[in-house]
C-alpha atoms as a PDB file:
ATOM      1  CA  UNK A   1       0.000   0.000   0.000  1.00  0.00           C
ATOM      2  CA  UNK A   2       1.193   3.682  -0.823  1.00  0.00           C
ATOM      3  CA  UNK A   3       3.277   5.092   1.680  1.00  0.00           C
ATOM      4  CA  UNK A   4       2.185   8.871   1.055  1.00  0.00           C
ATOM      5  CA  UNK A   5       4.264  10.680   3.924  1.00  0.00           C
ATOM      6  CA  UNK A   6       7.312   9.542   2.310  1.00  0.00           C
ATOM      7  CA  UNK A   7      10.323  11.862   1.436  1.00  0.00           C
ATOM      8  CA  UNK A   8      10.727  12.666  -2.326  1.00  0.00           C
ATOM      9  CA  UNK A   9      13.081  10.044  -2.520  1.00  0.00           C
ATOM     10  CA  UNK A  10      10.968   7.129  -2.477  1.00  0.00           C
ATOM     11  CA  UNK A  11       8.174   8.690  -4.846  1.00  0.00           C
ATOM     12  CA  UNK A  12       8.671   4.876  -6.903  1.00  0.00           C
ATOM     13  CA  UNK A  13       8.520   2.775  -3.967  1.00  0.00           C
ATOM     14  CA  UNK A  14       4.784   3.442  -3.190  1.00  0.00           C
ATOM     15  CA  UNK A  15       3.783   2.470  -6.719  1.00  0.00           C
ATOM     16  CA  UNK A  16       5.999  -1.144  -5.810  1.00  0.00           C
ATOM     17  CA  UNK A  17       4.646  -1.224  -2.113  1.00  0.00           C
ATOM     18  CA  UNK A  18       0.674  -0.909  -3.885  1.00  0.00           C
ATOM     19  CA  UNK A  19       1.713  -4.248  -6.096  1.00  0.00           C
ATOM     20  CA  UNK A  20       2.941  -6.126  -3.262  1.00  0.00           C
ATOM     21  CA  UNK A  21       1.496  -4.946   0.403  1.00  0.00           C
ATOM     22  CA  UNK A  22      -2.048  -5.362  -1.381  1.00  0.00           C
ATOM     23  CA  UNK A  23      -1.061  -8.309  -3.369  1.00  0.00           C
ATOM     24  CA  UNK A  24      -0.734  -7.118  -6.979  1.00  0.00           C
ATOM     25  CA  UNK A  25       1.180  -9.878  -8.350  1.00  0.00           C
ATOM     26  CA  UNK A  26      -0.996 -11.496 -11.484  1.00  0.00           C
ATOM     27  CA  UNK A  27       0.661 -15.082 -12.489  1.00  0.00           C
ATOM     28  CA  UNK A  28       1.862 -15.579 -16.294  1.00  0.00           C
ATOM     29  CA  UNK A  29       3.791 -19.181 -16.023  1.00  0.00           C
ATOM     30  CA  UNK A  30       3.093 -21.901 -14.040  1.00  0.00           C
ATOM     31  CA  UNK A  31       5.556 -24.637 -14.150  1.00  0.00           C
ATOM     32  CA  UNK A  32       5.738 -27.534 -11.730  1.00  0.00           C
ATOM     33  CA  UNK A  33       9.505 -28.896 -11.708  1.00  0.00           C
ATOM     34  CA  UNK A  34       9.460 -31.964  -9.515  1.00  0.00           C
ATOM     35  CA  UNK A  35       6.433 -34.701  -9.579  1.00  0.00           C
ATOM     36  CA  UNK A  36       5.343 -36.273  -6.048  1.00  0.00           C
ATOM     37  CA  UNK A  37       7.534 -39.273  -6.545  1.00  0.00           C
ATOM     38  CA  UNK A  38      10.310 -37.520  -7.660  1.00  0.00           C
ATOM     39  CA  UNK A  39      10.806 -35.865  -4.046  1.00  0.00           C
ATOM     40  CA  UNK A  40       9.652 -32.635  -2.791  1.00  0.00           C
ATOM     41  CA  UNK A  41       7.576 -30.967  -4.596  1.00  0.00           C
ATOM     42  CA  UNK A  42       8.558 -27.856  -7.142  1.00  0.00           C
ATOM     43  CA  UNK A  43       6.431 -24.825  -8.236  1.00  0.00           C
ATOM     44  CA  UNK A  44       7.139 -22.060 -10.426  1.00  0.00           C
ATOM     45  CA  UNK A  45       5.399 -19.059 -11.080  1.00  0.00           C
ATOM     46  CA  UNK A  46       5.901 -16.236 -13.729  1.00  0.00           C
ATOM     47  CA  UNK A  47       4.541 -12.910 -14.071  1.00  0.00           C
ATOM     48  CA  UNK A  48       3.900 -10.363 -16.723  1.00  0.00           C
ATOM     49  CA  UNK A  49       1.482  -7.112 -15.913  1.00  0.00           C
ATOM     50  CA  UNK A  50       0.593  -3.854 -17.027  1.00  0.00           C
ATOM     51  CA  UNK A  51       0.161  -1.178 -14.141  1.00  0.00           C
ATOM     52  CA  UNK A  52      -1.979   1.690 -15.252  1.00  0.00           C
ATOM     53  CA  UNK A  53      -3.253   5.040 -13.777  1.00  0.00           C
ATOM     54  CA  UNK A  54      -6.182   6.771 -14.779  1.00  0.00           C
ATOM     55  CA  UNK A  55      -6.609   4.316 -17.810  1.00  0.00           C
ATOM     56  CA  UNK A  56      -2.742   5.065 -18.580  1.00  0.00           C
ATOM     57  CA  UNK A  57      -0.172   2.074 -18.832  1.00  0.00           C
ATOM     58  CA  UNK A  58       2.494   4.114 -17.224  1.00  0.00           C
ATOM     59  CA  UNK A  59       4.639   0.899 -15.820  1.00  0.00           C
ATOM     60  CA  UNK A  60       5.168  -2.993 -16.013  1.00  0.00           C
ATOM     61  CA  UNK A  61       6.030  -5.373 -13.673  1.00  0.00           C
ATOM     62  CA  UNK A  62       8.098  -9.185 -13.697  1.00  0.00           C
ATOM     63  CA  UNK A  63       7.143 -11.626 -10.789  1.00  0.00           C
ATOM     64  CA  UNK A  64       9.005 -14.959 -10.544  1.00  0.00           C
ATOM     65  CA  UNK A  65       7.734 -17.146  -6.813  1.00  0.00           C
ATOM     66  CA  UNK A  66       9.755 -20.511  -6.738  1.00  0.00           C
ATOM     67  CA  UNK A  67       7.983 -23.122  -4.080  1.00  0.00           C
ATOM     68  CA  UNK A  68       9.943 -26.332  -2.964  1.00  0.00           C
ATOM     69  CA  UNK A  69       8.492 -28.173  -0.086  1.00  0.00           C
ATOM     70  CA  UNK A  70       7.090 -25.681   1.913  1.00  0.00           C
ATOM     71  CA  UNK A  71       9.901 -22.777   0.816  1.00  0.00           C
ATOM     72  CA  UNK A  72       9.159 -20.104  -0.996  1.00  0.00           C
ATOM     73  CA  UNK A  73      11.527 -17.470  -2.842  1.00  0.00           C
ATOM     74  CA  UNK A  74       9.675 -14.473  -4.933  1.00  0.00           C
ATOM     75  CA  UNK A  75      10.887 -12.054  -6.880  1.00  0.00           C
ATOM     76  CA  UNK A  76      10.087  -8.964  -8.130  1.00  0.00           C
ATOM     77  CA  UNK A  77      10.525  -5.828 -10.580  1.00  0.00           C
ATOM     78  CA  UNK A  78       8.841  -2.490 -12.076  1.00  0.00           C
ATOM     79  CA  UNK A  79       9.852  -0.424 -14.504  1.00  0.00           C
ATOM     80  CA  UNK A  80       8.001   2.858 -16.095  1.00  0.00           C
ATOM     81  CA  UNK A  81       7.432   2.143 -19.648  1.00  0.00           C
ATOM     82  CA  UNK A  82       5.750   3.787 -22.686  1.00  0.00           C
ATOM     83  CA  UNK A  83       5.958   8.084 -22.242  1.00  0.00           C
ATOM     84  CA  UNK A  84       5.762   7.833 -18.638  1.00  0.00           C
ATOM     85  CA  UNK A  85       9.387   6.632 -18.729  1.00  0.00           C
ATOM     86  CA  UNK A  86      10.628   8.903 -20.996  1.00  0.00           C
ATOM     87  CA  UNK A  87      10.089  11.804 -18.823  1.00  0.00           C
ATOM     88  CA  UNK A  88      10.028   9.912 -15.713  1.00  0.00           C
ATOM     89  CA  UNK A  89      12.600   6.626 -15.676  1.00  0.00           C
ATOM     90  CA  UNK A  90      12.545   4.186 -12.629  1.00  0.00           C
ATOM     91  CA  UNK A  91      12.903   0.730 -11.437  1.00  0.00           C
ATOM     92  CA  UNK A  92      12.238  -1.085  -8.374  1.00  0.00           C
ATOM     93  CA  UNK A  93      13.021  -4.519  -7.411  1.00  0.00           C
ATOM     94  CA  UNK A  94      12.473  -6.749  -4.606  1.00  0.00           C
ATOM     95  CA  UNK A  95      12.703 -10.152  -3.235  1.00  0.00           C
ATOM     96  CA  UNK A  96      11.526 -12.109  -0.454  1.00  0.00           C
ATOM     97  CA  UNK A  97      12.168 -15.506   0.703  1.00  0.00           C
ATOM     98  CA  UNK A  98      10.199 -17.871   3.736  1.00  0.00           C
ATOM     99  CA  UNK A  99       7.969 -20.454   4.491  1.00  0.00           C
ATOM    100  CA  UNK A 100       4.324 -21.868   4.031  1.00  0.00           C
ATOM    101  CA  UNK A 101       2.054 -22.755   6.878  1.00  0.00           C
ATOM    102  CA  UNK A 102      -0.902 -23.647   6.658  1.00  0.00           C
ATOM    103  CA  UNK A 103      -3.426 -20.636   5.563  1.00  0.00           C
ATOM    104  CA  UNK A 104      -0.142 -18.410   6.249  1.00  0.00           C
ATOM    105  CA  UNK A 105       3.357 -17.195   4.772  1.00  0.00           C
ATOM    106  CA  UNK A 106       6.311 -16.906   7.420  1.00  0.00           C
ATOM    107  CA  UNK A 107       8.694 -14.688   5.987  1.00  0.00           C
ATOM    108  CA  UNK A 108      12.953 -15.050   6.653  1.00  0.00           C
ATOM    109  CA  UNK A 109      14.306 -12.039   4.484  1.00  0.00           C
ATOM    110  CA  UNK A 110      13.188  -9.088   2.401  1.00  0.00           C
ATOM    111  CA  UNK A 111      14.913  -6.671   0.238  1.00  0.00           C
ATOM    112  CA  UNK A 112      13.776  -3.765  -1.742  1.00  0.00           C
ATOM    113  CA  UNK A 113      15.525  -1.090  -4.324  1.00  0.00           C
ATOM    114  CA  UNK A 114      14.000   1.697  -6.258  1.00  0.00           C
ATOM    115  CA  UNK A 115      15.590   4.297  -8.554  1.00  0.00           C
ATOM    116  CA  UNK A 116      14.406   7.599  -9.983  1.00  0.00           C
ATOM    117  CA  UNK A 117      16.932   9.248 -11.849  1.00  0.00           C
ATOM    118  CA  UNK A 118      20.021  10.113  -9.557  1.00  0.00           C
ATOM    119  CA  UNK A 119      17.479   9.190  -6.247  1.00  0.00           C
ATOM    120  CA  UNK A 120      17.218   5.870  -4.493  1.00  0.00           C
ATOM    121  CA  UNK A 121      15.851   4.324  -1.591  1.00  0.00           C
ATOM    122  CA  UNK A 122      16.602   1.251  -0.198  1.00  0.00           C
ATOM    123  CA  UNK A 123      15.323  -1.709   2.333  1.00  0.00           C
ATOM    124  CA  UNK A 124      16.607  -4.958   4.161  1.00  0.00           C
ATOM    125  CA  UNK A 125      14.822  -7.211   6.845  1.00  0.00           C
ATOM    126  CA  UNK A 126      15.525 -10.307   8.565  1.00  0.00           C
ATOM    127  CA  UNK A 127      12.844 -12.242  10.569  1.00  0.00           C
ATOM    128  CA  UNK A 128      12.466 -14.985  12.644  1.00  0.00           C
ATOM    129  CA  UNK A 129       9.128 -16.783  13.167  1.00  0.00           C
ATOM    130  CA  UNK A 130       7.178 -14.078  12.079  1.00  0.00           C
ATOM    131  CA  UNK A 131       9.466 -11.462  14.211  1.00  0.00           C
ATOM    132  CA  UNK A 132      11.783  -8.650  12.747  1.00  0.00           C
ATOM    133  CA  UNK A 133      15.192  -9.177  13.718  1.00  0.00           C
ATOM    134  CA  UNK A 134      16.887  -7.228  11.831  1.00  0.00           C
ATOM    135  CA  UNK A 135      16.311  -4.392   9.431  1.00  0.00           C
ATOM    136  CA  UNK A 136      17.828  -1.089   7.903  1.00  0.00           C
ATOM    137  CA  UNK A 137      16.331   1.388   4.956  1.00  0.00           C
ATOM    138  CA  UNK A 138      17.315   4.784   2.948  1.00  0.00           C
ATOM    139  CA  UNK A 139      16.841   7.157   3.431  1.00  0.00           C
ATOM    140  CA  UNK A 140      14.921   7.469   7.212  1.00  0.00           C
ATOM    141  CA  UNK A 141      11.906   9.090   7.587  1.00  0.00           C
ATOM    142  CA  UNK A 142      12.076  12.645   9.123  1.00  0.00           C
ATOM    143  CA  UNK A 143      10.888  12.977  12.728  1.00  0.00           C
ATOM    144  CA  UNK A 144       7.715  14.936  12.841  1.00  0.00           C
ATOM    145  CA  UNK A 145       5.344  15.442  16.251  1.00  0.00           C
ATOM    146  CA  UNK A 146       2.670  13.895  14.461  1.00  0.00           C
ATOM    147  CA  UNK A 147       4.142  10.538  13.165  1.00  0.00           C
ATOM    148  CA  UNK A 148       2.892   7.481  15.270  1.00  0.00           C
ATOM    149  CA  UNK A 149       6.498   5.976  16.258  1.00  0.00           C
ATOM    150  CA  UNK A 150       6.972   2.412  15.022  1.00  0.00           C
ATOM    151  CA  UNK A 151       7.928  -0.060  17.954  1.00  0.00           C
ATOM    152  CA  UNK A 152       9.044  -3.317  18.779  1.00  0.00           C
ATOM    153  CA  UNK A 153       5.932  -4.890  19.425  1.00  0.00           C
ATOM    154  CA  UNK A 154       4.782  -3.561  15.378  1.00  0.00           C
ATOM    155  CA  UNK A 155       7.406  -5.768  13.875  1.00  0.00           C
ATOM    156  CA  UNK A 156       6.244  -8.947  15.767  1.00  0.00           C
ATOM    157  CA  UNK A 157       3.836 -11.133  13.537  1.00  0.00           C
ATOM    158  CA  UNK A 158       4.352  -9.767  10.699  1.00  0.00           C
ATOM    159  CA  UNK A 159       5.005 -10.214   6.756  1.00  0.00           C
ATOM    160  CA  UNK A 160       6.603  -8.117   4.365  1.00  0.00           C
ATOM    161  CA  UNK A 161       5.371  -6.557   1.188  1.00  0.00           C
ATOM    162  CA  UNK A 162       6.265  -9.042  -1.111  1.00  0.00           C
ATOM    163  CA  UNK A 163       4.990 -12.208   0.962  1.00  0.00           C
ATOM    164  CA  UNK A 164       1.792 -10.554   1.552  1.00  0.00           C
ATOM    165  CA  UNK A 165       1.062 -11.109  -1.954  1.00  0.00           C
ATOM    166  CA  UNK A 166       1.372 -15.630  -1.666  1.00  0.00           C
ATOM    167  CA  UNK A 167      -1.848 -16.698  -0.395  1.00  0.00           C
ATOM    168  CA  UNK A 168      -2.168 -20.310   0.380  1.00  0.00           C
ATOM    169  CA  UNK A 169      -5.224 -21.907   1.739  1.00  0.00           C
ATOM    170  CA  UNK A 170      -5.571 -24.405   4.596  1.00  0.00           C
ATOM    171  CA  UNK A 171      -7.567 -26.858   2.021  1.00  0.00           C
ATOM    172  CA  UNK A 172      -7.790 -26.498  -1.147  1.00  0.00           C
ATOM    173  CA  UNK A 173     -11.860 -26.928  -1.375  1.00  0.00           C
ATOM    174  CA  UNK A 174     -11.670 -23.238   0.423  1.00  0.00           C
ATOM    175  CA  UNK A 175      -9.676 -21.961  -2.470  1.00  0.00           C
ATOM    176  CA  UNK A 176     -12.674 -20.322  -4.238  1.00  0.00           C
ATOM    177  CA  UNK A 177     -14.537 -19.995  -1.882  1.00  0.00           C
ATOM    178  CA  UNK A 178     -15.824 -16.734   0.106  1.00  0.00           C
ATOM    179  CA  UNK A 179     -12.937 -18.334   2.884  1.00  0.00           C
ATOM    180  CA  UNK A 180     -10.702 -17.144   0.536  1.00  0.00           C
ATOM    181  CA  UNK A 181     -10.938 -13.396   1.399  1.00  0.00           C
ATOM    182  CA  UNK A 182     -10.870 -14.210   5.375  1.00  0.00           C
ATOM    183  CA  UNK A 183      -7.839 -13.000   6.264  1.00  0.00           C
ATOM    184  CA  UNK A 184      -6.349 -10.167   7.571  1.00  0.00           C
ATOM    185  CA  UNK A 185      -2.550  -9.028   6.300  1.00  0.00           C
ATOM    186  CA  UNK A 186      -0.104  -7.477   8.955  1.00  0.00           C
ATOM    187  CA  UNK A 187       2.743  -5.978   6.389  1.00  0.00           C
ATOM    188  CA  UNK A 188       5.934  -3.873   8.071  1.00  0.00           C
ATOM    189  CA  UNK A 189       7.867  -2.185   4.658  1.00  0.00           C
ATOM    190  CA  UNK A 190      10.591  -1.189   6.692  1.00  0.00           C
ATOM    191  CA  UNK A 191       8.842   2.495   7.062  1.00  0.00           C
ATOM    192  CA  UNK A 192       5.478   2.066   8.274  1.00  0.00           C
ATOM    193  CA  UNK A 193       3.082  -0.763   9.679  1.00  0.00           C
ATOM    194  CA  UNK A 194      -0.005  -1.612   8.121  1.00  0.00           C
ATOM    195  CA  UNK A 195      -2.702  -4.116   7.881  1.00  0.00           C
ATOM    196  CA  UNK A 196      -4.541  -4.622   4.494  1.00  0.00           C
ATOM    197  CA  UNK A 197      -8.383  -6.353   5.813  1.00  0.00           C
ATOM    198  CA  UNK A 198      -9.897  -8.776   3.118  1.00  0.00           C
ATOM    199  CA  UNK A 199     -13.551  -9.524   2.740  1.00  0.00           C
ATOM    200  CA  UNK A 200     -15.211 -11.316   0.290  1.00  0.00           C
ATOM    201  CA  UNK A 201     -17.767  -9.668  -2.240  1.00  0.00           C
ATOM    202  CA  UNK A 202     -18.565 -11.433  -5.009  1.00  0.00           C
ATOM    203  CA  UNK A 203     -17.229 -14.457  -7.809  1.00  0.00           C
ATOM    204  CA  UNK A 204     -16.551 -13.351 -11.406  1.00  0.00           C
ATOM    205  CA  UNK A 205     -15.671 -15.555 -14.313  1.00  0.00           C
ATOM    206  CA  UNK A 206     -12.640 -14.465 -16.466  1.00  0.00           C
ATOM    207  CA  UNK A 207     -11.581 -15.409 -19.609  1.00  0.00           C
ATOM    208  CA  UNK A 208      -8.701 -14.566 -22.298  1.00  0.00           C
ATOM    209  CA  UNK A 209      -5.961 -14.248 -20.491  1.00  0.00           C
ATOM    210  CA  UNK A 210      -4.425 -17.841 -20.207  1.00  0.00           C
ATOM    211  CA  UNK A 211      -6.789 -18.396 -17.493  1.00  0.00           C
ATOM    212  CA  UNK A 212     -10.695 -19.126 -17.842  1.00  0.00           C
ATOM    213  CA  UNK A 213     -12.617 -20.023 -14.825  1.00  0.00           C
ATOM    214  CA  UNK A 214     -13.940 -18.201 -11.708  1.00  0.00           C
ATOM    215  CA  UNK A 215     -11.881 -16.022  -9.607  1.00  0.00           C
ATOM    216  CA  UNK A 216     -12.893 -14.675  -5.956  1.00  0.00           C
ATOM    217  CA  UNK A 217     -13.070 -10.857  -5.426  1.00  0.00           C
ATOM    218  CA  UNK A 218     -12.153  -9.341  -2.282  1.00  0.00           C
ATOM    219  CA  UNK A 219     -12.782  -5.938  -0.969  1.00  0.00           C
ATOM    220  CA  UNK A 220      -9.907  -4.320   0.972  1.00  0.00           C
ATOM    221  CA  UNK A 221      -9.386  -1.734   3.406  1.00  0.00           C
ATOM    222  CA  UNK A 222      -6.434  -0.141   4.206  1.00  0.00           C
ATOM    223  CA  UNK A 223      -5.367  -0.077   7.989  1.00  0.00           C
ATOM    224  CA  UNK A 224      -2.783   2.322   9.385  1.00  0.00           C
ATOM    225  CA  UNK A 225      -0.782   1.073  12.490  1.00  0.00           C
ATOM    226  CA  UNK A 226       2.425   2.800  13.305  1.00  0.00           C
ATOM    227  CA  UNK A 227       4.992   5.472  10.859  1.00  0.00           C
ATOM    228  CA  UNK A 228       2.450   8.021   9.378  1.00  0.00           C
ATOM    229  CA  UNK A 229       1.188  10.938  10.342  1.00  0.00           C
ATOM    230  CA  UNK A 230      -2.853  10.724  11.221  1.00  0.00           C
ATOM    231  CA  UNK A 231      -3.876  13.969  10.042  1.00  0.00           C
ATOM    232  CA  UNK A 232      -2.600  14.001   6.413  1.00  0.00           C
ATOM    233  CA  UNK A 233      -5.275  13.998   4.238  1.00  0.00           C
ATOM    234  CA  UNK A 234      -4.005  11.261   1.963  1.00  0.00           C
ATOM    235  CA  UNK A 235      -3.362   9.156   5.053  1.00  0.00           C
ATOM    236  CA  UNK A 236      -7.043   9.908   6.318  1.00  0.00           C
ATOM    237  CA  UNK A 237      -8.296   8.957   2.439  1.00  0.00           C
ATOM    238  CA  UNK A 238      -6.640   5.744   1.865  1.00  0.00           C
ATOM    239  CA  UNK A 239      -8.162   4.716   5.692  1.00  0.00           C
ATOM    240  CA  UNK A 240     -11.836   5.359   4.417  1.00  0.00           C
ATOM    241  CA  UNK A 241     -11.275   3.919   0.850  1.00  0.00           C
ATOM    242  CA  UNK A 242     -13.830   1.510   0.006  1.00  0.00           C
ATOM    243  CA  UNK A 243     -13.053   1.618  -3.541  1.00  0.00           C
ATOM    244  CA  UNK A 244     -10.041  -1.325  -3.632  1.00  0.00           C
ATOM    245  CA  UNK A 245     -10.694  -4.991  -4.736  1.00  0.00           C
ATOM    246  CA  UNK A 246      -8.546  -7.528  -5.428  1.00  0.00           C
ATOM    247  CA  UNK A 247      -9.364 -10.751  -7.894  1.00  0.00           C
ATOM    248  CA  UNK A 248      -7.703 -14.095  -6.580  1.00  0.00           C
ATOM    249  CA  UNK A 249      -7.410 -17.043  -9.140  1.00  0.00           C
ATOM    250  CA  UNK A 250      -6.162 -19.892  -7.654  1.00  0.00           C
ATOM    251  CA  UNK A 251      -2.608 -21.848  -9.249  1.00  0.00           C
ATOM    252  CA  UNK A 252      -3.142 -25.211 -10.738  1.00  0.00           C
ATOM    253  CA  UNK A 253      -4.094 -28.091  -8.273  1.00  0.00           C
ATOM    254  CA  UNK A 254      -2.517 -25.589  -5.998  1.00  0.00           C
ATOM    255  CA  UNK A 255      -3.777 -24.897  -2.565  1.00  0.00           C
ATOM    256  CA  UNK A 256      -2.812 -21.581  -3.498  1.00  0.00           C
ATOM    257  CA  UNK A 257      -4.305 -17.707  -4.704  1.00  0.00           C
ATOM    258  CA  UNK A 258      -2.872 -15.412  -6.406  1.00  0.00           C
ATOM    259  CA  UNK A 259      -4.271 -11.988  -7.561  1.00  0.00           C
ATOM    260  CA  UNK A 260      -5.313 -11.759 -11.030  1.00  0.00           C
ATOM    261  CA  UNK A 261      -6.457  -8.032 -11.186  1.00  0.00           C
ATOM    262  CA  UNK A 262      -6.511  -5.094  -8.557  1.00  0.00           C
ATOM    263  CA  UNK A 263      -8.084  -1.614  -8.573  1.00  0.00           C
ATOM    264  CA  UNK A 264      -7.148   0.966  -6.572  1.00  0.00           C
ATOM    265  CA  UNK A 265      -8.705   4.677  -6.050  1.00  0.00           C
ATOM    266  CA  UNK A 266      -6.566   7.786  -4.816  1.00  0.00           C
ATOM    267  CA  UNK A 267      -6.933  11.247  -4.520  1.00  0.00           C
ATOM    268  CA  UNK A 268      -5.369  11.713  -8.528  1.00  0.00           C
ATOM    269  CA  UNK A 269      -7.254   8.285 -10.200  1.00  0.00           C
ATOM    270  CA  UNK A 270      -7.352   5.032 -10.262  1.00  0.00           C
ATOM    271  CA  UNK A 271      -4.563   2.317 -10.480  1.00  0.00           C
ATOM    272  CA  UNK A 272      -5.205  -0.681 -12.156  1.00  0.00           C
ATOM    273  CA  UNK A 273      -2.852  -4.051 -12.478  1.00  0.00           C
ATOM    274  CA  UNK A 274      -3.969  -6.597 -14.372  1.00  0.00           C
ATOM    275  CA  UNK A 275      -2.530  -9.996 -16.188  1.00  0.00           C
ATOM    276  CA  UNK A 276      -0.924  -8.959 -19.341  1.00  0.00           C
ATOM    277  CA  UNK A 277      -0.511 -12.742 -20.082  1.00  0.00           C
ATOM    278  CA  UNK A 278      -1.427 -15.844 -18.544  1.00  0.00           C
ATOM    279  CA  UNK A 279       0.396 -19.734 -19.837  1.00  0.00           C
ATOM    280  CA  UNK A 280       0.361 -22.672 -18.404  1.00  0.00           C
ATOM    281  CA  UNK A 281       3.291 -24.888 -19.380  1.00  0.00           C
ATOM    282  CA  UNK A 282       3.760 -28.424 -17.498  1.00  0.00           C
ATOM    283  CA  UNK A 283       7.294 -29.921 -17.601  1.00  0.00           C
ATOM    284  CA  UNK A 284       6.479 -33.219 -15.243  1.00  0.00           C
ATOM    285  CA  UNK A 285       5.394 -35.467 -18.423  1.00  0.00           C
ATOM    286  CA  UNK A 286       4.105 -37.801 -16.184  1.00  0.00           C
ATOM    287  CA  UNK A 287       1.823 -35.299 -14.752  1.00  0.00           C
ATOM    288  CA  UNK A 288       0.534 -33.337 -17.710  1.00  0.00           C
ATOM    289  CA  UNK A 289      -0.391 -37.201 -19.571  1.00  0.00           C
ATOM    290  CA  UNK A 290      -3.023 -37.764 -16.449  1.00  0.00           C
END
């Protein structure tokens, strides 16, 4: 989710911290790498979206999640494209790595750049059973009155940014199912503490894309906890937005979601990320004969 008190040098990173705290990460490739007899098992995932604003492509995004056993590694990167990024270049990239449990992600590390021009910002975490252990970003936030300090007990239970966007499911019958949206995520970026608050509002069929079937769509609400400042308006907005959804389309057999498409209102438009591409490609021959 946008991080709108930020300093000027991390005007990217809200665009890559909308994609990942709320889950923006559409699949493209789906390639299972290990059958059940073969060992543990071996998932991977590929992205390709188009981010736009106000009916504007003005970025696109690359996700690659690898899953073996119950280990995850994701990655991910956005770059401007078309005119935006003529007048405007940047990039961001991040990656996160952890553990599946259950109905849950468990997170071990987390690592975020962006770049605009000659200005960066930067972010590295380490956790521990759901705990922040360790972290460090650039550039710090400035001290203001206002700001609601972030403390220890904010970065305990937690996931970052990145994680927040894997969504397994305890069984897979719950998959597509309203269960699917029950379930609240508590995301540190290294800056602030939030919580993003699913709810289930409706099923939609989709087609065209690589995928055709029904996908779950969740309402969201955006829940400030500890970093900004309460009484900027764009803080106070995003809190009573009731205008976000996110579509979930599950992976394969997978007990797994995934979003397909999210909208997002601000104060200046809408943002919109949606599958630019969707495959599936099965390399277990064994498998893909059943």
């Amino acid at each position: 989710m946008p991080v709108f008190n930020a300093p000027r040098a991390r005007r990217s990173r809200p665009f890559l911290a909308a994609l990942a705290g709320l889950g923006l990460l559409t699949p493209v490739l789906f390639t299972p790498t290990a059958s059940a007899e073969a060992g543990p098992r071996g998932t991977r995932l590929g992205a390709s979206y188009d981010i736009s604003f106000s009916g504007l492509t003005f970025a696109k995004g690359d996700l690659s999640v690898d899953i073996k056993g119950n280990s995850y590694e994701a990655r991910m990167g956005m770059r401007t494209s078309g005119l935006v990024g003529v007048f405007v270049a940047s990039k961001s990239n991040a990656e996160s790595t952890g553990r599946l449990r259950g109905s849950h992600v468990v997170p071990t590390r987390y690592s975020m750049m962006a770049k605009e021009s000659k200005i960066s910002s930067r972010v590295a975490i380490h956790m521990g059973h759901g705990n922040v252990q360790d972290f460090a970003v650039s550039p710090q936030l400035k001290k203001r009155p206002d700001r609601i300090p972030v403390t220890r007990r904010h970065r305990s239970n937690v996931v970052d940014p990145l994680s927040a966007a894997i969504m397994p499911v305890a069984r897979q019958r719950d998959g597509l199912s309203p269960k699917a949206c029950n379930r609240r995520l508590p995301i540190f970026d290294g800056w602030q503490r939030y919580d993003v608050q699913l709810s289930y509002r409706r099923t939609e069929n989709v087609s065209g894309r690589g995928y055709d079937g029904p996908v779950v769509v969740c309402g969201a609400r955006w829940i400030p906890v500890a970093g900004h400042r309460p009484g900027k308006k764009s803080v106070q907005y995003m809190a009573d937005n009731k205008h976000i959804e996110i579509w979930l389309a599950p992976v394969a057999d997978e007990p797994l979601l995934v979003p397909y498409r999210i909208s997002l209102r601000t104060m200046s438009g809408d943002i919109v990320v949606e599958a630019r591409k969707m495959t599936l490609r099965e390399l277990d021959k064994r498998r893909a004969a059943r």
